[in-house]
C-alpha atoms as a PDB file:
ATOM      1  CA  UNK A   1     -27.251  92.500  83.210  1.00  0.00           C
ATOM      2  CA  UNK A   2     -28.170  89.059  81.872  1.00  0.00           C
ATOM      3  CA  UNK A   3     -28.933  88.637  78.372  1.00  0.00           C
ATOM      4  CA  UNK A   4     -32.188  86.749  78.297  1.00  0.00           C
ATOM      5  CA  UNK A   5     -33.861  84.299  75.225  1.00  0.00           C
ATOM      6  CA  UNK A   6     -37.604  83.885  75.514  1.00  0.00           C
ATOM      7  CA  UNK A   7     -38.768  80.537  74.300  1.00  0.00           C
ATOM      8  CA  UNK A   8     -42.073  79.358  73.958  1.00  0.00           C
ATOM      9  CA  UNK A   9     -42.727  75.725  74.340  1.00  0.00           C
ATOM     10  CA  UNK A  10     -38.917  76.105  75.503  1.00  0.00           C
ATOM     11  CA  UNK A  11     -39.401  72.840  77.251  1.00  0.00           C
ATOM     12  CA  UNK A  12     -39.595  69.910  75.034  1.00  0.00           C
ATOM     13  CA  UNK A  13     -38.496  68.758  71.483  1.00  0.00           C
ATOM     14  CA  UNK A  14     -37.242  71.471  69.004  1.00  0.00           C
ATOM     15  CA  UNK A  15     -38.553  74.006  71.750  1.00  0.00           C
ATOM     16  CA  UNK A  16     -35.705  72.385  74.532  1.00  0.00           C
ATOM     17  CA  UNK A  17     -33.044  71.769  72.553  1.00  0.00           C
ATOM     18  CA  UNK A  18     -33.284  75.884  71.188  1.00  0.00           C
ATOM     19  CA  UNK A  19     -33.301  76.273  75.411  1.00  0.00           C
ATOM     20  CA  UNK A  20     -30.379  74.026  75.563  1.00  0.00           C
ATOM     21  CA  UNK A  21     -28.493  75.842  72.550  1.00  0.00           C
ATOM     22  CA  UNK A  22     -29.328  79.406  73.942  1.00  0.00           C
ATOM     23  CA  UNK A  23     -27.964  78.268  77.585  1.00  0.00           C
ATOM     24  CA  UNK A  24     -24.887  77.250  76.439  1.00  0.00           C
ATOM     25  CA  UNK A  25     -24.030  80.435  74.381  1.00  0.00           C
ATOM     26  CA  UNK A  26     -24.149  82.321  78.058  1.00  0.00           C
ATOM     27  CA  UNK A  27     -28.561  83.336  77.555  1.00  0.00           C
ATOM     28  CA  UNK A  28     -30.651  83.026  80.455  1.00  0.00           C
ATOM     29  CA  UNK A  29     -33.501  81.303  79.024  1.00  0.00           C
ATOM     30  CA  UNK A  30     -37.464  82.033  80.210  1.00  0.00           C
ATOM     31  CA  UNK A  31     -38.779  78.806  79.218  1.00  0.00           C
ATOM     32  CA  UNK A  32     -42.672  78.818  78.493  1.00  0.00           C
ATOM     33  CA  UNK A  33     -44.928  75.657  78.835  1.00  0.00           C
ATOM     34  CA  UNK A  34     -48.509  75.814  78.120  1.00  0.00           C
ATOM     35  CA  UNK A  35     -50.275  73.046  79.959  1.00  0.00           C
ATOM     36  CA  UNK A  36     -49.341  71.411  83.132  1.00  0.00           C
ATOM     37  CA  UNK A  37     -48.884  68.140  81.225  1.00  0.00           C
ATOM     38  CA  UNK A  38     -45.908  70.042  79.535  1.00  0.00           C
ATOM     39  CA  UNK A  39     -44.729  71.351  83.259  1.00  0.00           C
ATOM     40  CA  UNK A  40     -42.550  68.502  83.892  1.00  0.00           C
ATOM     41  CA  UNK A  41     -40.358  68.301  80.874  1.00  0.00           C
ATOM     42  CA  UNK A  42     -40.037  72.266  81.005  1.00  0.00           C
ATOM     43  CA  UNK A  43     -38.822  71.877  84.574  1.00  0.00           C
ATOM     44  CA  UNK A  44     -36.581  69.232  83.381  1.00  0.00           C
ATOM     45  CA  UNK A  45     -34.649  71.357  80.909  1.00  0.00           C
ATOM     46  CA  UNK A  46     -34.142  74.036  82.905  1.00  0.00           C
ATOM     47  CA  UNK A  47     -33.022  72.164  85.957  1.00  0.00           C
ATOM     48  CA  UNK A  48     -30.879  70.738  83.239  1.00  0.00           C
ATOM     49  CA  UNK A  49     -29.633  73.980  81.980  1.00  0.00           C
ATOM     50  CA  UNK A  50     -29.157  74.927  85.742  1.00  0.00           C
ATOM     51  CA  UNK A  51     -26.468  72.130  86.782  1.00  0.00           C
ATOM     52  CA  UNK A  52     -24.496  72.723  83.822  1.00  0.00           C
ATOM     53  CA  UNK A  53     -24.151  76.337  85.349  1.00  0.00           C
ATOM     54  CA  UNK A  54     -26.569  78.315  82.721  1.00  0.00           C
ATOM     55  CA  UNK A  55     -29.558  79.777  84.076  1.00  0.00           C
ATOM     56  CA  UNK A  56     -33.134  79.291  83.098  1.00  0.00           C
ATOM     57  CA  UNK A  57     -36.915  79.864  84.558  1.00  0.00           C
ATOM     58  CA  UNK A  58     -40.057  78.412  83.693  1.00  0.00           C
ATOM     59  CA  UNK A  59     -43.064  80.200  82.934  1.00  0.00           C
ATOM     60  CA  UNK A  60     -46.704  78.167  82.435  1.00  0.00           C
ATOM     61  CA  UNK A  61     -49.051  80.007  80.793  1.00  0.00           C
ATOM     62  CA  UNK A  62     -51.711  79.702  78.234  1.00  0.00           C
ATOM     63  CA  UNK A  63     -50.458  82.516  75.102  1.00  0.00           C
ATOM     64  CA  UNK A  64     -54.313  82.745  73.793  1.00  0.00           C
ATOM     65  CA  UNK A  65     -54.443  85.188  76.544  1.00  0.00           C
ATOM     66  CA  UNK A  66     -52.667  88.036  75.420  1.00  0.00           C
ATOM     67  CA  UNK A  67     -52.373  89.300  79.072  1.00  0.00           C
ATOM     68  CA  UNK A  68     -50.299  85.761  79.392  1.00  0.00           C
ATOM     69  CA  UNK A  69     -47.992  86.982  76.650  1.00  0.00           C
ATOM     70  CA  UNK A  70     -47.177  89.900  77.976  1.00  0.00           C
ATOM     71  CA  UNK A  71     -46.907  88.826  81.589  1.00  0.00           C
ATOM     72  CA  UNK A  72     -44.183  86.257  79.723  1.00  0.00           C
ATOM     73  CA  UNK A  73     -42.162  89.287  78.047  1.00  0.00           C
ATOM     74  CA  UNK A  74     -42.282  91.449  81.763  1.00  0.00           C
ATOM     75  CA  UNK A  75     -41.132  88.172  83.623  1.00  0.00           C
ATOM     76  CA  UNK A  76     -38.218  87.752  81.486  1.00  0.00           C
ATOM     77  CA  UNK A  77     -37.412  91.259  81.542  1.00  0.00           C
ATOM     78  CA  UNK A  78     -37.124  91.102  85.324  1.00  0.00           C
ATOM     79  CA  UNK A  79     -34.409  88.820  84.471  1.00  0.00           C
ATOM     80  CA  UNK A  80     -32.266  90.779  82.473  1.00  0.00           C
ATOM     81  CA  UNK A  81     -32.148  92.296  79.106  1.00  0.00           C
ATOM     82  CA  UNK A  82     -34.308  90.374  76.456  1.00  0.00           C
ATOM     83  CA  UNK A  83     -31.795  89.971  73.266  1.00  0.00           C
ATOM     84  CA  UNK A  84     -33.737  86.698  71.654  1.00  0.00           C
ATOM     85  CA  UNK A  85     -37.622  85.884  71.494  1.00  0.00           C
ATOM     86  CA  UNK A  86     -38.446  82.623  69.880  1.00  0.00           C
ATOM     87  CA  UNK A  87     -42.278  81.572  69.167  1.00  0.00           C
ATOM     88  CA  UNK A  88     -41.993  77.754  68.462  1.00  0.00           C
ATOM     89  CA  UNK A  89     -45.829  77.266  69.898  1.00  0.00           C
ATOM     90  CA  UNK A  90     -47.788  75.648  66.812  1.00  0.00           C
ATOM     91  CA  UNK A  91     -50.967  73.344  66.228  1.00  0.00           C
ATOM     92  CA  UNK A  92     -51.498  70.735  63.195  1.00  0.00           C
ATOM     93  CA  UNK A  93     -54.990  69.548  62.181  1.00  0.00           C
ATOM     94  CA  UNK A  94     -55.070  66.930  59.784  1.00  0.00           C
ATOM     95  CA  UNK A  95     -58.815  67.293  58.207  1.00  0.00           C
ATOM     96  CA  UNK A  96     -60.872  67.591  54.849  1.00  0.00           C
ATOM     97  CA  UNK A  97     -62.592  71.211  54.805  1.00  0.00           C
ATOM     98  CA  UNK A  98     -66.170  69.638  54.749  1.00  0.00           C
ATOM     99  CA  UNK A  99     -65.219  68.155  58.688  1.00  0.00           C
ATOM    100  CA  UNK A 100     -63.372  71.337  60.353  1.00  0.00           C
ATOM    101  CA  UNK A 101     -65.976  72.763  62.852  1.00  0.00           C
ATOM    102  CA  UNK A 102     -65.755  76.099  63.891  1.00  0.00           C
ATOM    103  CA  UNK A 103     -64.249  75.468  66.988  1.00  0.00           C
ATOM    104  CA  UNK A 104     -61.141  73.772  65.501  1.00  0.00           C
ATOM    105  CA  UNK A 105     -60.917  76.129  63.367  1.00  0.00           C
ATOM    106  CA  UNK A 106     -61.238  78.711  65.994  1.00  0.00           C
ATOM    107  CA  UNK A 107     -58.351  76.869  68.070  1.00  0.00           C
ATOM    108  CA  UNK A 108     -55.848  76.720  64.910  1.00  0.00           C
ATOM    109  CA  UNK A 109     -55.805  80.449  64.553  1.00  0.00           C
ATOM    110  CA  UNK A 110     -55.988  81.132  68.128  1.00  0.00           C
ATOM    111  CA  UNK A 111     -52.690  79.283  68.564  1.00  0.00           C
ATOM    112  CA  UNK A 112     -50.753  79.265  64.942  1.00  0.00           C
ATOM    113  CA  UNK A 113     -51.865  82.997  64.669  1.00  0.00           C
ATOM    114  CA  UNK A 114     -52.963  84.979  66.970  1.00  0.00           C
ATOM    115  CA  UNK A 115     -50.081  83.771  69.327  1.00  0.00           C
ATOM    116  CA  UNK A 116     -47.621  84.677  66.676  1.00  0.00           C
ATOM    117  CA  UNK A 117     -48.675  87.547  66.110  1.00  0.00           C
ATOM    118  CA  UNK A 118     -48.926  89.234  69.586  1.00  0.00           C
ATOM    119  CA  UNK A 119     -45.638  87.326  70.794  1.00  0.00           C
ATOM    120  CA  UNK A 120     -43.961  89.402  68.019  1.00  0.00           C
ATOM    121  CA  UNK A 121     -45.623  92.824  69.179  1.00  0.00           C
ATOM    122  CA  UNK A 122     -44.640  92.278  72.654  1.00  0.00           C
ATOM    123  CA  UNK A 123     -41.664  91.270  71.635  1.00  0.00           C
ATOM    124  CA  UNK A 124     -40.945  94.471  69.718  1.00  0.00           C
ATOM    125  CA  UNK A 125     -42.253  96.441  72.889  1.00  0.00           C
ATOM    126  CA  UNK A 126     -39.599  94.321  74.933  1.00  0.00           C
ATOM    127  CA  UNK A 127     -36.386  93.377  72.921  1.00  0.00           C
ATOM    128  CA  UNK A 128     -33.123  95.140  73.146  1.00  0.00           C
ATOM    129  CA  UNK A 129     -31.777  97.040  69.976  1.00  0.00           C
ATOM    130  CA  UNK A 130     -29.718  94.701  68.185  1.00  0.00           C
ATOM    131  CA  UNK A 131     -32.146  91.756  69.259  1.00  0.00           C
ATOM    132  CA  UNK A 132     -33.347  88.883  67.306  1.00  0.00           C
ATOM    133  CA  UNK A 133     -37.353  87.472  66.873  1.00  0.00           C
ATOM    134  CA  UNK A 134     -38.117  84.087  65.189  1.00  0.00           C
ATOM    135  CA  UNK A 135     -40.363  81.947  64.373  1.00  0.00           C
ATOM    136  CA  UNK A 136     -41.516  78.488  63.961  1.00  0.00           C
ATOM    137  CA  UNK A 137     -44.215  77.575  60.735  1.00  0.00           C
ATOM    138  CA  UNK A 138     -44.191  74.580  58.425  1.00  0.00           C
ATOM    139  CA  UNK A 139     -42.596  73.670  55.380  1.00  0.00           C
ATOM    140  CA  UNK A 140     -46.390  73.244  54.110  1.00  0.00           C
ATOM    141  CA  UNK A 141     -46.721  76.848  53.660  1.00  0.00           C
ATOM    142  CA  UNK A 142     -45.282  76.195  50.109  1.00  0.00           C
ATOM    143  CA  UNK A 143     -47.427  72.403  49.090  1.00  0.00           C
ATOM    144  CA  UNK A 144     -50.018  71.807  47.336  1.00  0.00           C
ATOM    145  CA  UNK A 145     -51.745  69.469  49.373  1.00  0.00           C
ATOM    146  CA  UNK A 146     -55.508  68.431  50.376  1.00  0.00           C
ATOM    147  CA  UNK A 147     -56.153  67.794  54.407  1.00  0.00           C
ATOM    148  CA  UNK A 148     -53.986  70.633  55.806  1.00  0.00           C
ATOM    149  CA  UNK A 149     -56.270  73.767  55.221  1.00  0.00           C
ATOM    150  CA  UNK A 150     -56.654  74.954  58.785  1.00  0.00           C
ATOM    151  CA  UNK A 151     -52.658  74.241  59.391  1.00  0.00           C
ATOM    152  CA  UNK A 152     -51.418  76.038  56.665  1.00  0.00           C
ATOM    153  CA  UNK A 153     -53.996  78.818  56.551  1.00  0.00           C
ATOM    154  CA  UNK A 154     -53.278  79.821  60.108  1.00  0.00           C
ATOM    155  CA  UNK A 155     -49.484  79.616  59.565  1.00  0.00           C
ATOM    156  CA  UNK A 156     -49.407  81.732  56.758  1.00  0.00           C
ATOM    157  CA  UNK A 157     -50.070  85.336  57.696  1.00  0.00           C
ATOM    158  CA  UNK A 158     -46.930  84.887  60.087  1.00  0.00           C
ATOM    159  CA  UNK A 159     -44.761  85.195  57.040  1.00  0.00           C
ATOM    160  CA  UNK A 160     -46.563  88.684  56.435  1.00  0.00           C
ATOM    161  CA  UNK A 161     -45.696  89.409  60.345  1.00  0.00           C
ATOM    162  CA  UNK A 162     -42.675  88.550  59.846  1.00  0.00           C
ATOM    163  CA  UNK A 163     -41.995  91.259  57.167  1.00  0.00           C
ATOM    164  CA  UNK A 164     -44.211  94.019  58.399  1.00  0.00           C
ATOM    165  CA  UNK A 165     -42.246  93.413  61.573  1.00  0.00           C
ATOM    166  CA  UNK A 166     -38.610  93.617  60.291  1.00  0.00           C
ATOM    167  CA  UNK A 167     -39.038  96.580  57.914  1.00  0.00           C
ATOM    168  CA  UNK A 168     -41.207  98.356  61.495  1.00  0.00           C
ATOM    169  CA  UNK A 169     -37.711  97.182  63.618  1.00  0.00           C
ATOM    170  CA  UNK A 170     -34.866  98.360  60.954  1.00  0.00           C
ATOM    171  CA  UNK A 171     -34.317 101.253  62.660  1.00  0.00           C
ATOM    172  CA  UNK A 172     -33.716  99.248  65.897  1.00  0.00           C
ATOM    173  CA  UNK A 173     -31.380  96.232  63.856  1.00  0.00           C
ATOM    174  CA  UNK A 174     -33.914  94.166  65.258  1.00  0.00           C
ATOM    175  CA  UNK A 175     -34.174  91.182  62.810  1.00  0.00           C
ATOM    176  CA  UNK A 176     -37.081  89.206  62.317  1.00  0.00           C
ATOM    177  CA  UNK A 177     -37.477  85.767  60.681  1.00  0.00           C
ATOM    178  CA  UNK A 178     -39.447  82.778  60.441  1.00  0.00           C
ATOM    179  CA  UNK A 179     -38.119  79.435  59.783  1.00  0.00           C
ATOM    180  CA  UNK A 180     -40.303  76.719  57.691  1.00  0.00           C
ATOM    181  CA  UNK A 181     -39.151  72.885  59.113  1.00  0.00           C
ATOM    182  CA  UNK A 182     -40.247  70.437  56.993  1.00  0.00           C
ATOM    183  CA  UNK A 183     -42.769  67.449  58.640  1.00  0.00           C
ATOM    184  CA  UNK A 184     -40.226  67.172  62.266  1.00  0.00           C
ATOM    185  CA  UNK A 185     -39.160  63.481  63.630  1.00  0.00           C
ATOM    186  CA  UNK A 186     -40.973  64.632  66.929  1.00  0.00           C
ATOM    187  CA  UNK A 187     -44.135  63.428  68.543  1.00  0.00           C
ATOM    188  CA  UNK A 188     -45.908  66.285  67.370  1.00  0.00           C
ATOM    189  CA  UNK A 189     -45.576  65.189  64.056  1.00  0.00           C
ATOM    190  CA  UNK A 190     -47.149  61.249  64.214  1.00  0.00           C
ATOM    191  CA  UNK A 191     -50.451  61.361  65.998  1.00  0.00           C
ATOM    192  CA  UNK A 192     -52.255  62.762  62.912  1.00  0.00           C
ATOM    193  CA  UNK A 193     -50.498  60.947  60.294  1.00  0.00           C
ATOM    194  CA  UNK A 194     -50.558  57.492  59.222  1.00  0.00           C
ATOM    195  CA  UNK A 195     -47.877  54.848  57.953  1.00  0.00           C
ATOM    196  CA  UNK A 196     -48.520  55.498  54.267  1.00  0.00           C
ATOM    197  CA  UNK A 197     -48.545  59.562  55.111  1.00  0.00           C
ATOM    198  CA  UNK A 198     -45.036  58.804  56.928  1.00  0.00           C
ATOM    199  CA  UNK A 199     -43.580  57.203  54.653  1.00  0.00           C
ATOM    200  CA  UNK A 200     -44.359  59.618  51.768  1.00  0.00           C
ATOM    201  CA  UNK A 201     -43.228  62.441  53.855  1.00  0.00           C
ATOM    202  CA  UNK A 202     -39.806  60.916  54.187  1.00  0.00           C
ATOM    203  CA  UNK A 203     -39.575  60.185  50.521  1.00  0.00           C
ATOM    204  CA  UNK A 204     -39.954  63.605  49.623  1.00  0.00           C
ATOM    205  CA  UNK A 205     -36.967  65.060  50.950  1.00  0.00           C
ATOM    206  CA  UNK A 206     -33.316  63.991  51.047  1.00  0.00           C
ATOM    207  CA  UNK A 207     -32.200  61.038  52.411  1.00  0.00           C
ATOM    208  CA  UNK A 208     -35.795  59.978  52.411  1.00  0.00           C
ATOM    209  CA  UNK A 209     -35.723  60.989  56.127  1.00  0.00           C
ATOM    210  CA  UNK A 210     -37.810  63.905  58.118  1.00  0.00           C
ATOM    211  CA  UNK A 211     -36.127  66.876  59.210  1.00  0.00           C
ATOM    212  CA  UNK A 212     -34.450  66.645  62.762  1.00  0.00           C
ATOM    213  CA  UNK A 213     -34.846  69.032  65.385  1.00  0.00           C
ATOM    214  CA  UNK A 214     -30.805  68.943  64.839  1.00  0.00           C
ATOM    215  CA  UNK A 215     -31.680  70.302  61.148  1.00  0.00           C
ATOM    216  CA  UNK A 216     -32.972  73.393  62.558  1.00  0.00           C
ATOM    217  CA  UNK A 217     -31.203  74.911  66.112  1.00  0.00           C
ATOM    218  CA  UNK A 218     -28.406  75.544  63.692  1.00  0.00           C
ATOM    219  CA  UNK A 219     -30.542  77.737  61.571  1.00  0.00           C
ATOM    220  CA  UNK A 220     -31.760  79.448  65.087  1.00  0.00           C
ATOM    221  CA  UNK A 221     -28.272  79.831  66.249  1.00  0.00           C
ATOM    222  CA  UNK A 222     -27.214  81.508  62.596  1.00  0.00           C
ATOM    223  CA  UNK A 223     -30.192  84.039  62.794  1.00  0.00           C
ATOM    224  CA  UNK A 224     -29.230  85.309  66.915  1.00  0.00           C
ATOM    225  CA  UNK A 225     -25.565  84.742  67.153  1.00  0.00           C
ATOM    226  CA  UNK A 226     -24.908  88.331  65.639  1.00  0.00           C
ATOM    227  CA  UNK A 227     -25.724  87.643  61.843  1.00  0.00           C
ATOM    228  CA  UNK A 228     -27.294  90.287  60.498  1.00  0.00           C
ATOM    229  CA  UNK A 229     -28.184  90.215  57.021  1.00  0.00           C
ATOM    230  CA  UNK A 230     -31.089  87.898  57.081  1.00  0.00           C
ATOM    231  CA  UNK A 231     -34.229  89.925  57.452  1.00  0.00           C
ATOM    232  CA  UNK A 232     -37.559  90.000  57.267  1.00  0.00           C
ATOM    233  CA  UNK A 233     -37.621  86.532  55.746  1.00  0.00           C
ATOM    234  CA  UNK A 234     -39.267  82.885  55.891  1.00  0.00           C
ATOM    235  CA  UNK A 235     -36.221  80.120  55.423  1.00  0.00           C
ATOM    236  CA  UNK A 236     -37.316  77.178  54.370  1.00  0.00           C
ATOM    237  CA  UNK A 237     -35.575  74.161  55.936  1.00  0.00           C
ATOM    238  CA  UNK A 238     -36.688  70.914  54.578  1.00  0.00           C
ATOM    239  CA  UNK A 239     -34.505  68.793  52.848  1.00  0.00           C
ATOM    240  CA  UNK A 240     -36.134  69.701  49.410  1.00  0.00           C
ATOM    241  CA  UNK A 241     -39.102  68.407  51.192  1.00  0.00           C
ATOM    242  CA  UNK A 242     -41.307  71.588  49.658  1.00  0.00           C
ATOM    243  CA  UNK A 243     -39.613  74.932  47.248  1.00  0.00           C
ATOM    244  CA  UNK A 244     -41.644  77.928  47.493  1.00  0.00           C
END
């Protein structure tokens, strides 16, 4: 049988190229998309990974719904056997405490998570032996910074996932890991920040540049290409953007 990658937001910026990566090592890649303005680019990448002979699926579905998550895990086992699940789904608000409403706040941990943490249960219930789970949080986990409560507050307990999950899966060499980018050249990055907030972002880390999706899919390649002594940890990935 096929071994298959599950990728959320699989379809577009750090999330696609991951896809890409994955296809090319010989993974069939289930690539999630959450809204239909997302359904075109996902389509796009795997019709891309398709005529360069890999194979790929798309799979739209709103991951707030736990039913949705695990619909995602039993269509990609139809597919084959699951080896890699990847969670790069992830929300920034920009906001002093005094102006979050409830329903923001709702929404942040709805998606940063309660997402993460059922993708990794189901993920547990689904994944071969010998599989690999990551995922996706922020390089903000470790600043001390004003504006980003809801962000980093609702990306946090996924580094306590992440080890609860990896010491449950040891018995099953299933790692599990999380990977902190620091602030990503992507346009999920820009519409919250402003030119000033750019350009100090940039000269905090090395080169006085933001990370690059290109920073990171080797880091995700390291942690499912059969290495096996990272566990249960949260790598930081920033350019000495943040230290924690």
């Amino acid at each position: 049988m096929s071994k298959i990658a599950v990728v959320t937001g699989g379809g577009k910026n750090l999330g696609g190229l991951i896809s890409r990566s994955l296809a090319k090592d010989g993974y069939g890649v289930v690539i999630h998309y959450n809204s239909p303005s997302s359904k075109d680019e996902s389509e796009a990448t795997v019709n891309e990974i398709i005529n360069a002979g890999g194979k790929a699926w798309s799979f739209g579905a709103d991951l707030t719904n736990v039913d949705e998550i695990a619909k995602l895990f039993s269509t990609a086992k139809s597919k084959g056997k699951i080896m890699v699940a990847i969670n790069t789904a992830g929300k920034v608000l920009k906001k002093p405490i005094l102006e979050v409403t409830e329903k923001e706040y709702d929404d942040m941990f709805n998606i940063n998570s309660k997402i993460a943490f059922f993708f990794i249960q189901q993920a547990l219930k689904n994944i071969e032996d010998g599989g690999s789970i990551v995922s996706i949080v922020t390089s903000l986990l470790a600043a001390y910074t004003p504006f980003y409560s809801t962000y980093q507050g609702s990306k946090a307990p996924v580094d306590f996932f992440t080890k609860a999950a990896s010491k449950e899966a040891m018995s099953r060499n299933i790692l599990v890991n999380a990977i902190a980018p620091g602030p990503m050249d992507t346009p999920f990055f820009y519409p919250q920040e402003s030119e000033d907030a750019v350009a100090f972002h940039k000269s905090s880390a090395a080169q006085g540049r933001l990370t690059k999706i290109e920073d990171i899919v080797p880091i995700v390649e390291m942690l499912v290409k059969g290495q096996h002594w990272v566990n249960g940890q949260t790598i930081y990935a920033n350019g000495g953007y943040t230290s924690k």
